[in-house]
PDB file of N, CA and C in Angstrom:
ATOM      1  N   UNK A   1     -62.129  18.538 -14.911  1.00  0.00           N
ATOM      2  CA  UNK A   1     -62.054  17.221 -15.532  1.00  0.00           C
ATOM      3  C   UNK A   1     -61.346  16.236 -14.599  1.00  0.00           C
ATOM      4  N   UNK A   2     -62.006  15.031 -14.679  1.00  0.00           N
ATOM      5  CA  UNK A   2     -61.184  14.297 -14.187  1.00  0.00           C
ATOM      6  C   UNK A   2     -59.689  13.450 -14.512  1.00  0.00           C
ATOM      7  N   UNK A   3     -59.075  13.607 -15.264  1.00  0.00           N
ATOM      8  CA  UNK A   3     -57.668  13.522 -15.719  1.00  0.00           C
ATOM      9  C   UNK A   3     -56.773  14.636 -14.994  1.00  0.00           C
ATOM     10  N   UNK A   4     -57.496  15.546 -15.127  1.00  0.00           N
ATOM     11  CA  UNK A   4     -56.892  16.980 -14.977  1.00  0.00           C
ATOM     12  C   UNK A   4     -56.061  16.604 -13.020  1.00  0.00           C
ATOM     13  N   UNK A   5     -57.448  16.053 -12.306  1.00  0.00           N
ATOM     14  CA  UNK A   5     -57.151  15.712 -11.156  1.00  0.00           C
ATOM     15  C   UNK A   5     -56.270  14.688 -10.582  1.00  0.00           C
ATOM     16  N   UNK A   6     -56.670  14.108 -11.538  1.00  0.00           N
ATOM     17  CA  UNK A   6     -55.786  12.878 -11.290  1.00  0.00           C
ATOM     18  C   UNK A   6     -54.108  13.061 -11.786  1.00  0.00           C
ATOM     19  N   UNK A   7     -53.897  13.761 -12.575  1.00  0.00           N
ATOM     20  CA  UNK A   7     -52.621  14.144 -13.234  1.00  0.00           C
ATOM     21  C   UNK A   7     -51.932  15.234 -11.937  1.00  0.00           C
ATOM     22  N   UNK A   8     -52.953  15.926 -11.219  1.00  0.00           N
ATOM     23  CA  UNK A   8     -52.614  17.087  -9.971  1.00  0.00           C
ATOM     24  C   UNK A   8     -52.217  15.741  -8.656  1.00  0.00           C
ATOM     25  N   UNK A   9     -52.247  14.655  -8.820  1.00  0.00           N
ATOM     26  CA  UNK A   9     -51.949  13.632  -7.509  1.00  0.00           C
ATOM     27  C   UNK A   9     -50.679  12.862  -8.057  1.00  0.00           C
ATOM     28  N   UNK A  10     -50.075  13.149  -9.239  1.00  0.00           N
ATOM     29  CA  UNK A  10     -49.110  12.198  -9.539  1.00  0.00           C
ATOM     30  C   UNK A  10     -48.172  12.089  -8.070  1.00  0.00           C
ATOM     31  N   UNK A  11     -47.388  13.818  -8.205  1.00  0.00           N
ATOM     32  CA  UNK A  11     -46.703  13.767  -7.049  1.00  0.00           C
ATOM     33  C   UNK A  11     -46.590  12.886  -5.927  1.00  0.00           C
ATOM     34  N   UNK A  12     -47.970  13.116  -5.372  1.00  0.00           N
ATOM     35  CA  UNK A  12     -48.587  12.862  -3.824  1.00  0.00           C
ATOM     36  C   UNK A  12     -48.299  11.162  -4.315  1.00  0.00           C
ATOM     37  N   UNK A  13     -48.295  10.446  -5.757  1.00  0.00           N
ATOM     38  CA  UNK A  13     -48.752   9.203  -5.732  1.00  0.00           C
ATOM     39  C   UNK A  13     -47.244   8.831  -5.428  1.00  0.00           C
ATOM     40  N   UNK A  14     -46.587   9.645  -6.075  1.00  0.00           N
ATOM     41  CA  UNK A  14     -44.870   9.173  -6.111  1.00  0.00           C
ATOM     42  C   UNK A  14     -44.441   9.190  -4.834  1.00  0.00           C
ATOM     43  N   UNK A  15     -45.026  10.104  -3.610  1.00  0.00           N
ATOM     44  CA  UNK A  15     -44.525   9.990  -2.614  1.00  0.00           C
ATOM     45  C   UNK A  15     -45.220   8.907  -2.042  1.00  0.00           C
ATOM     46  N   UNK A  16     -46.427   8.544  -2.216  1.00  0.00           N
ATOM     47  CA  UNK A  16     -46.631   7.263  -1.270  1.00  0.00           C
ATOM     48  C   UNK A  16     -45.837   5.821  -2.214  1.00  0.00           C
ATOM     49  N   UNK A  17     -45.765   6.173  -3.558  1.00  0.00           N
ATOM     50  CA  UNK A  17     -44.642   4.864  -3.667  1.00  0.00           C
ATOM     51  C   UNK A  17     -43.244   4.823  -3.008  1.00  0.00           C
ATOM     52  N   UNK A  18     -42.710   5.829  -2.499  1.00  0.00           N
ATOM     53  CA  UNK A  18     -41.680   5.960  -1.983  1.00  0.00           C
ATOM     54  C   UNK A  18     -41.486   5.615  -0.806  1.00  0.00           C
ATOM     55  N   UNK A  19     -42.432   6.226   0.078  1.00  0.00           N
ATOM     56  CA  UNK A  19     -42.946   5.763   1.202  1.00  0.00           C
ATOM     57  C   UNK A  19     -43.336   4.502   1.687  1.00  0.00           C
ATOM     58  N   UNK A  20     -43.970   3.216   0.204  1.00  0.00           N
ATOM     59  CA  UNK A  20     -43.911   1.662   0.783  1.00  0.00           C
ATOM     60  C   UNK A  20     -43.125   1.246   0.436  1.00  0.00           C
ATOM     61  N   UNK A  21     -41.921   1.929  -0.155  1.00  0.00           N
ATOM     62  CA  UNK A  21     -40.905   1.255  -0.796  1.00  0.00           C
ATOM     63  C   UNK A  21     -39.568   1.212   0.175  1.00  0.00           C
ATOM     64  N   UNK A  22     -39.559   2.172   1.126  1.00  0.00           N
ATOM     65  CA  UNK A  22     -39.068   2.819   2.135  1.00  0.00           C
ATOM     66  C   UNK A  22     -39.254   1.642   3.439  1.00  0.00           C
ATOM     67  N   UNK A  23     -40.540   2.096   3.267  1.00  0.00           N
ATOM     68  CA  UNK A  23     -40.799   1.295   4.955  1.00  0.00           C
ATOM     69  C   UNK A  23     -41.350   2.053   5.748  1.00  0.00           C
ATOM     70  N   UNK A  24     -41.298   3.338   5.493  1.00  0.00           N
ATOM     71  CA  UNK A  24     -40.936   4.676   6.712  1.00  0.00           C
ATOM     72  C   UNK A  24     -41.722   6.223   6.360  1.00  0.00           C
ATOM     73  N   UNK A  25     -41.983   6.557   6.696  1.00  0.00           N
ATOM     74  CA  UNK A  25     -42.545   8.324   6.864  1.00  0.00           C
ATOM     75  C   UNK A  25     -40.670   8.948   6.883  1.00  0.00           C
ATOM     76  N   UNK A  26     -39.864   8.580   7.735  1.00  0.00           N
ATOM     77  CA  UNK A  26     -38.632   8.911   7.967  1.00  0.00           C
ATOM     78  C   UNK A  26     -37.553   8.792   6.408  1.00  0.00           C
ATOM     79  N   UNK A  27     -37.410   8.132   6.293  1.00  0.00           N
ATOM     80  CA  UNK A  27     -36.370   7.238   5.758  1.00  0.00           C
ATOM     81  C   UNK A  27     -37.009   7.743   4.091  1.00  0.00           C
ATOM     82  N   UNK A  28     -38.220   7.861   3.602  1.00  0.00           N
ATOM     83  CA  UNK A  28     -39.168   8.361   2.628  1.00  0.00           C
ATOM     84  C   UNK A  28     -38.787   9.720   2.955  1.00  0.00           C
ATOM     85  N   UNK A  29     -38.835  10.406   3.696  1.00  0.00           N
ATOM     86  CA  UNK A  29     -38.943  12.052   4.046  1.00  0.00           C
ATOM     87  C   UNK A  29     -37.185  12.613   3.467  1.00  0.00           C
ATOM     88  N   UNK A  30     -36.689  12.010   3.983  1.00  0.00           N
ATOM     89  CA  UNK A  30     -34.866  12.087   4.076  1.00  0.00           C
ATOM     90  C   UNK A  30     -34.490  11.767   2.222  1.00  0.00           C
ATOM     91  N   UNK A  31     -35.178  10.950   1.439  1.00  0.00           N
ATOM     92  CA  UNK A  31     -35.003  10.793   0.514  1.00  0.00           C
ATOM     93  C   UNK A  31     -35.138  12.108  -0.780  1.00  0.00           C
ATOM     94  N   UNK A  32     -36.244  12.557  -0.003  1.00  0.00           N
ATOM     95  CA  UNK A  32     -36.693  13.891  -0.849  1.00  0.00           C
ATOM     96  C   UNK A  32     -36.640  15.424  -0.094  1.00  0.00           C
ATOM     97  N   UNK A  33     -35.443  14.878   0.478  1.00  0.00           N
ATOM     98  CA  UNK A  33     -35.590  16.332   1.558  1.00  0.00           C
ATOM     99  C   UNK A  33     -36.414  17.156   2.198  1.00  0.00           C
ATOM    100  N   UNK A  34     -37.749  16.527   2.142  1.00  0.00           N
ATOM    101  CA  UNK A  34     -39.020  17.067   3.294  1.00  0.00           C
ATOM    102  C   UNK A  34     -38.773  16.317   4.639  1.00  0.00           C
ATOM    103  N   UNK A  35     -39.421  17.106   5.752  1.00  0.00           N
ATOM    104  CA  UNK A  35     -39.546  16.640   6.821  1.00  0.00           C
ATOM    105  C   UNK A  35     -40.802  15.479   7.120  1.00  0.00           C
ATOM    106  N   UNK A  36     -40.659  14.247   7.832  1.00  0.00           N
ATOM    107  CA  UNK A  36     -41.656  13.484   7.353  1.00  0.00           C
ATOM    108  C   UNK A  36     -42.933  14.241   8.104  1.00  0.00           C
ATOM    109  N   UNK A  37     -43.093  15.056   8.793  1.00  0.00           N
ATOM    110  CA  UNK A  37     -44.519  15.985   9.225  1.00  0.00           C
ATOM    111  C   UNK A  37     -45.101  16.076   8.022  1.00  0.00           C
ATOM    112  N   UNK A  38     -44.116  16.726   7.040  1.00  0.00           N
ATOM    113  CA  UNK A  38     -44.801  17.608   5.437  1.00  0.00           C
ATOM    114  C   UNK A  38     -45.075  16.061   4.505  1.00  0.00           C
ATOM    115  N   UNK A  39     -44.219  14.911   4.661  1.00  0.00           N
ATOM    116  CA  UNK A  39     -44.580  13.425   3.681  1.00  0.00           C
ATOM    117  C   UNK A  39     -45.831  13.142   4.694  1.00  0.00           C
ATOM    118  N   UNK A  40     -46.119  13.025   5.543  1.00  0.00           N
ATOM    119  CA  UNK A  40     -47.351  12.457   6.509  1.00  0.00           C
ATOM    120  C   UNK A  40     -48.712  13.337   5.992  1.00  0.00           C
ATOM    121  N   UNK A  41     -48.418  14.287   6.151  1.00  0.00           N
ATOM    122  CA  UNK A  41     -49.409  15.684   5.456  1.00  0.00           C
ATOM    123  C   UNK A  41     -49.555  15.168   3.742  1.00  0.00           C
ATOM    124  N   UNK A  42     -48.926  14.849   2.966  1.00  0.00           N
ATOM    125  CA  UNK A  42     -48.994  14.743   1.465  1.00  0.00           C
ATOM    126  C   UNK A  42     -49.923  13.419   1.857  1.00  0.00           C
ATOM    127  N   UNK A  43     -49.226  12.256   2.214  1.00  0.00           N
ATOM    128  CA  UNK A  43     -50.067  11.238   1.944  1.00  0.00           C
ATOM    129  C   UNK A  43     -51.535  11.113   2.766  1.00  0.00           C
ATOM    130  N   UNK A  44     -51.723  11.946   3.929  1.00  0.00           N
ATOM    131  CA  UNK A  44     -53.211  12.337   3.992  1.00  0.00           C
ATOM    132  C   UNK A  44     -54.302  13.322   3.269  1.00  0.00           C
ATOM    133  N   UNK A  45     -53.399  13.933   2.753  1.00  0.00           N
ATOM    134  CA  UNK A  45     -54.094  14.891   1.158  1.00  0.00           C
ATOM    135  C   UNK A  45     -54.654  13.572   0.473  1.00  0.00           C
ATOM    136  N   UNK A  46     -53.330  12.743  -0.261  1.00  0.00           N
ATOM    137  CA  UNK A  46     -53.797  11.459  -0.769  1.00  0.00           C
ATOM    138  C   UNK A  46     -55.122  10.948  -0.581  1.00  0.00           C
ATOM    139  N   UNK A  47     -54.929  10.630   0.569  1.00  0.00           N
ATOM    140  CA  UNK A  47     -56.108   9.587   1.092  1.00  0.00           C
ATOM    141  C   UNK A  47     -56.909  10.390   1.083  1.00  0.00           C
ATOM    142  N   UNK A  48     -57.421  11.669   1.027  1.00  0.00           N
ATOM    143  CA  UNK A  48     -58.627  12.033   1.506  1.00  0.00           C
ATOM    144  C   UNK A  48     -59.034  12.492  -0.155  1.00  0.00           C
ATOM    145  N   UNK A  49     -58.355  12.583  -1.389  1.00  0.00           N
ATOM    146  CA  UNK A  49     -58.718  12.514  -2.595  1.00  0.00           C
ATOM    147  C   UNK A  49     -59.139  11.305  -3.004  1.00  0.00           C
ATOM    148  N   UNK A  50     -58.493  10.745  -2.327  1.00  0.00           N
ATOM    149  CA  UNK A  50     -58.852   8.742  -3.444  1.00  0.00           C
ATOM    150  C   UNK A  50     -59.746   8.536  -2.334  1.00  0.00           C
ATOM    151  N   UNK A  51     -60.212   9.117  -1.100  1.00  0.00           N
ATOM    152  CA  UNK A  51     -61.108   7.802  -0.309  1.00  0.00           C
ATOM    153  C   UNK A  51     -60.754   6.890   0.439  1.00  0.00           C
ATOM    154  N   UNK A  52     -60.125   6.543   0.793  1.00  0.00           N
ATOM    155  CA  UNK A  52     -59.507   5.694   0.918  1.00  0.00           C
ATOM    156  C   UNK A  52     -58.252   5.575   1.871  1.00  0.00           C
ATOM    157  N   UNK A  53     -58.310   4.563   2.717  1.00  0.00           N
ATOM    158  CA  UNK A  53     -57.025   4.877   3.683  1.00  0.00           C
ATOM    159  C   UNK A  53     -55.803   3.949   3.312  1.00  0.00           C
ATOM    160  N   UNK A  54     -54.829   4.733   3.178  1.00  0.00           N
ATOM    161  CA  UNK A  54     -53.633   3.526   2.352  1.00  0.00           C
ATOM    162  C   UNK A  54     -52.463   3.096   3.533  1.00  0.00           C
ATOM    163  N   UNK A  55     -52.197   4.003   4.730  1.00  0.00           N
ATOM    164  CA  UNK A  55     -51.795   2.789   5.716  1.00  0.00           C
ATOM    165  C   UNK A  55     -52.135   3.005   7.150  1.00  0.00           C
ATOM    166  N   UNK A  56     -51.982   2.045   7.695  1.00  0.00           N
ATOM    167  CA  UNK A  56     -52.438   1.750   9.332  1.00  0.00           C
ATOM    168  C   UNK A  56     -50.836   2.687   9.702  1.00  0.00           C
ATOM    169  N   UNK A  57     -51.381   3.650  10.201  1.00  0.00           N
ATOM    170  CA  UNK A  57     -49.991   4.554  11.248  1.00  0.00           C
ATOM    171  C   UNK A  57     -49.809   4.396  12.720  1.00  0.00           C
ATOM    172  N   UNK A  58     -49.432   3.709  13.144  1.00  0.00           N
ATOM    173  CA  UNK A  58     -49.030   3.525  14.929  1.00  0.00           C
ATOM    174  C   UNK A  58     -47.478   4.768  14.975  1.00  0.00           C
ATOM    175  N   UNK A  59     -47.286   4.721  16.504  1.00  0.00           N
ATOM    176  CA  UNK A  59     -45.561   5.295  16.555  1.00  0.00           C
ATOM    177  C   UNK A  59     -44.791   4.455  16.481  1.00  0.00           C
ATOM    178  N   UNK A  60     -44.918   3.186  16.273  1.00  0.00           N
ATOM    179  CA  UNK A  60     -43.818   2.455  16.027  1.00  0.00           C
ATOM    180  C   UNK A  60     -44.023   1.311  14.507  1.00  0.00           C
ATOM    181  N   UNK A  61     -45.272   1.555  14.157  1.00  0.00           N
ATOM    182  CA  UNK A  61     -44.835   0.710  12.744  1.00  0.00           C
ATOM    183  C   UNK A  61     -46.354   1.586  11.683  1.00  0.00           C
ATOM    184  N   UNK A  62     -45.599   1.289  10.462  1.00  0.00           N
ATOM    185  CA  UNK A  62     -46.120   1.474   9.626  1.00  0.00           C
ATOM    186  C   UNK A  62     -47.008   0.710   8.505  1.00  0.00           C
ATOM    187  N   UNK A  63     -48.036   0.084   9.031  1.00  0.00           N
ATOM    188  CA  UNK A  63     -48.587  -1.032   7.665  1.00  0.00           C
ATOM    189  C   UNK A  63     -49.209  -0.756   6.542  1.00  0.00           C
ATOM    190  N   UNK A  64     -49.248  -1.099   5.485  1.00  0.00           N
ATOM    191  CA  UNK A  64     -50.122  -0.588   4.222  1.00  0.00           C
ATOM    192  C   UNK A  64     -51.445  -1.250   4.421  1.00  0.00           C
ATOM    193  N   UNK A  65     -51.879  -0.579   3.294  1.00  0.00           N
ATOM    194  CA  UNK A  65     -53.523  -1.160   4.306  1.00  0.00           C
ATOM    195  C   UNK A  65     -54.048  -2.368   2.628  1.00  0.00           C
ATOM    196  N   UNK A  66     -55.050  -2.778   2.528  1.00  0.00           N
ATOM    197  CA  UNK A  66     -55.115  -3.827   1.488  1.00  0.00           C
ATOM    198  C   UNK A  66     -55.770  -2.427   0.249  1.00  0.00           C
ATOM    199  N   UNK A  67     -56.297  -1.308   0.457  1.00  0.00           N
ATOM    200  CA  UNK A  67     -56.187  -0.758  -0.587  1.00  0.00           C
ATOM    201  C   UNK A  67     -55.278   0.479  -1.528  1.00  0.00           C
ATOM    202  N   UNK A  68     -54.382   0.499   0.650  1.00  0.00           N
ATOM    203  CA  UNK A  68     -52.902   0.920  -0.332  1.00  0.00           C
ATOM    204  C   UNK A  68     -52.309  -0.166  -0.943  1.00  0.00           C
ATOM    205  N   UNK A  69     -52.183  -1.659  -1.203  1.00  0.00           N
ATOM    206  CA  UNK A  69     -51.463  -2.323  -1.938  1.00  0.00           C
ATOM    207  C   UNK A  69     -52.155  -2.451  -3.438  1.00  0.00           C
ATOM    208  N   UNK A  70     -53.413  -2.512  -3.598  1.00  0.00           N
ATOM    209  CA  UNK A  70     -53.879  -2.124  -4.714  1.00  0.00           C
ATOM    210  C   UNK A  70     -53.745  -0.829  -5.600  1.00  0.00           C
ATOM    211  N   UNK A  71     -53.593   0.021  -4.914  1.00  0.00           N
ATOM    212  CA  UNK A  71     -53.097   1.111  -5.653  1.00  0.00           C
ATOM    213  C   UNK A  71     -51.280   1.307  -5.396  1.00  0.00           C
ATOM    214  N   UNK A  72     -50.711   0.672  -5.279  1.00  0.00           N
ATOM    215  CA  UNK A  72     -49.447   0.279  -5.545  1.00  0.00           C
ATOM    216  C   UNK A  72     -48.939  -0.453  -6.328  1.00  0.00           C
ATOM    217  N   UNK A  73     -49.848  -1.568  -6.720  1.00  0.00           N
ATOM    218  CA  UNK A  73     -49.562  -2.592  -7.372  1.00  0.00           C
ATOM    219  C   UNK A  73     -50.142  -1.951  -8.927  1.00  0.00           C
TER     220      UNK A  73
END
């Protein structure tokens, strides 16, 4: 079912709110005591359930993308 699935992503959703709320893969990771390798890994699970890419990742910045702010908002 689809509830069923969607109820199995809460987690993953809480960590990418944490994560734009943050700023950071780092600073998000340190909050919940994962290493941000294992938060980087959750929120590409994310994205590859919803479709969808929710932020632009460089090594030095992190942007949300316009349909991670929709599913944030």
């Amino acid at each position: 079912m689809i509830s069923q699935k969607l109820i199995a992503l809460l987690p993953d959703l809480a960590s990418f709110t944490l994560v734009v709320q943050e700023e950071s893969f780092t600073a998000a990771a340190k909050k919940i005591s994962v290493t941000p390798s294992a938060l980087s890994k959750t929120i590409t699970r994310l994205e590859q359930a919803l479709s969808v890419k929710l932020f632009e990742r460089t090594t030095r910045k992190l942007i949300i993308t316009e349909a991670g702010k929709k599913i944030y908002e």
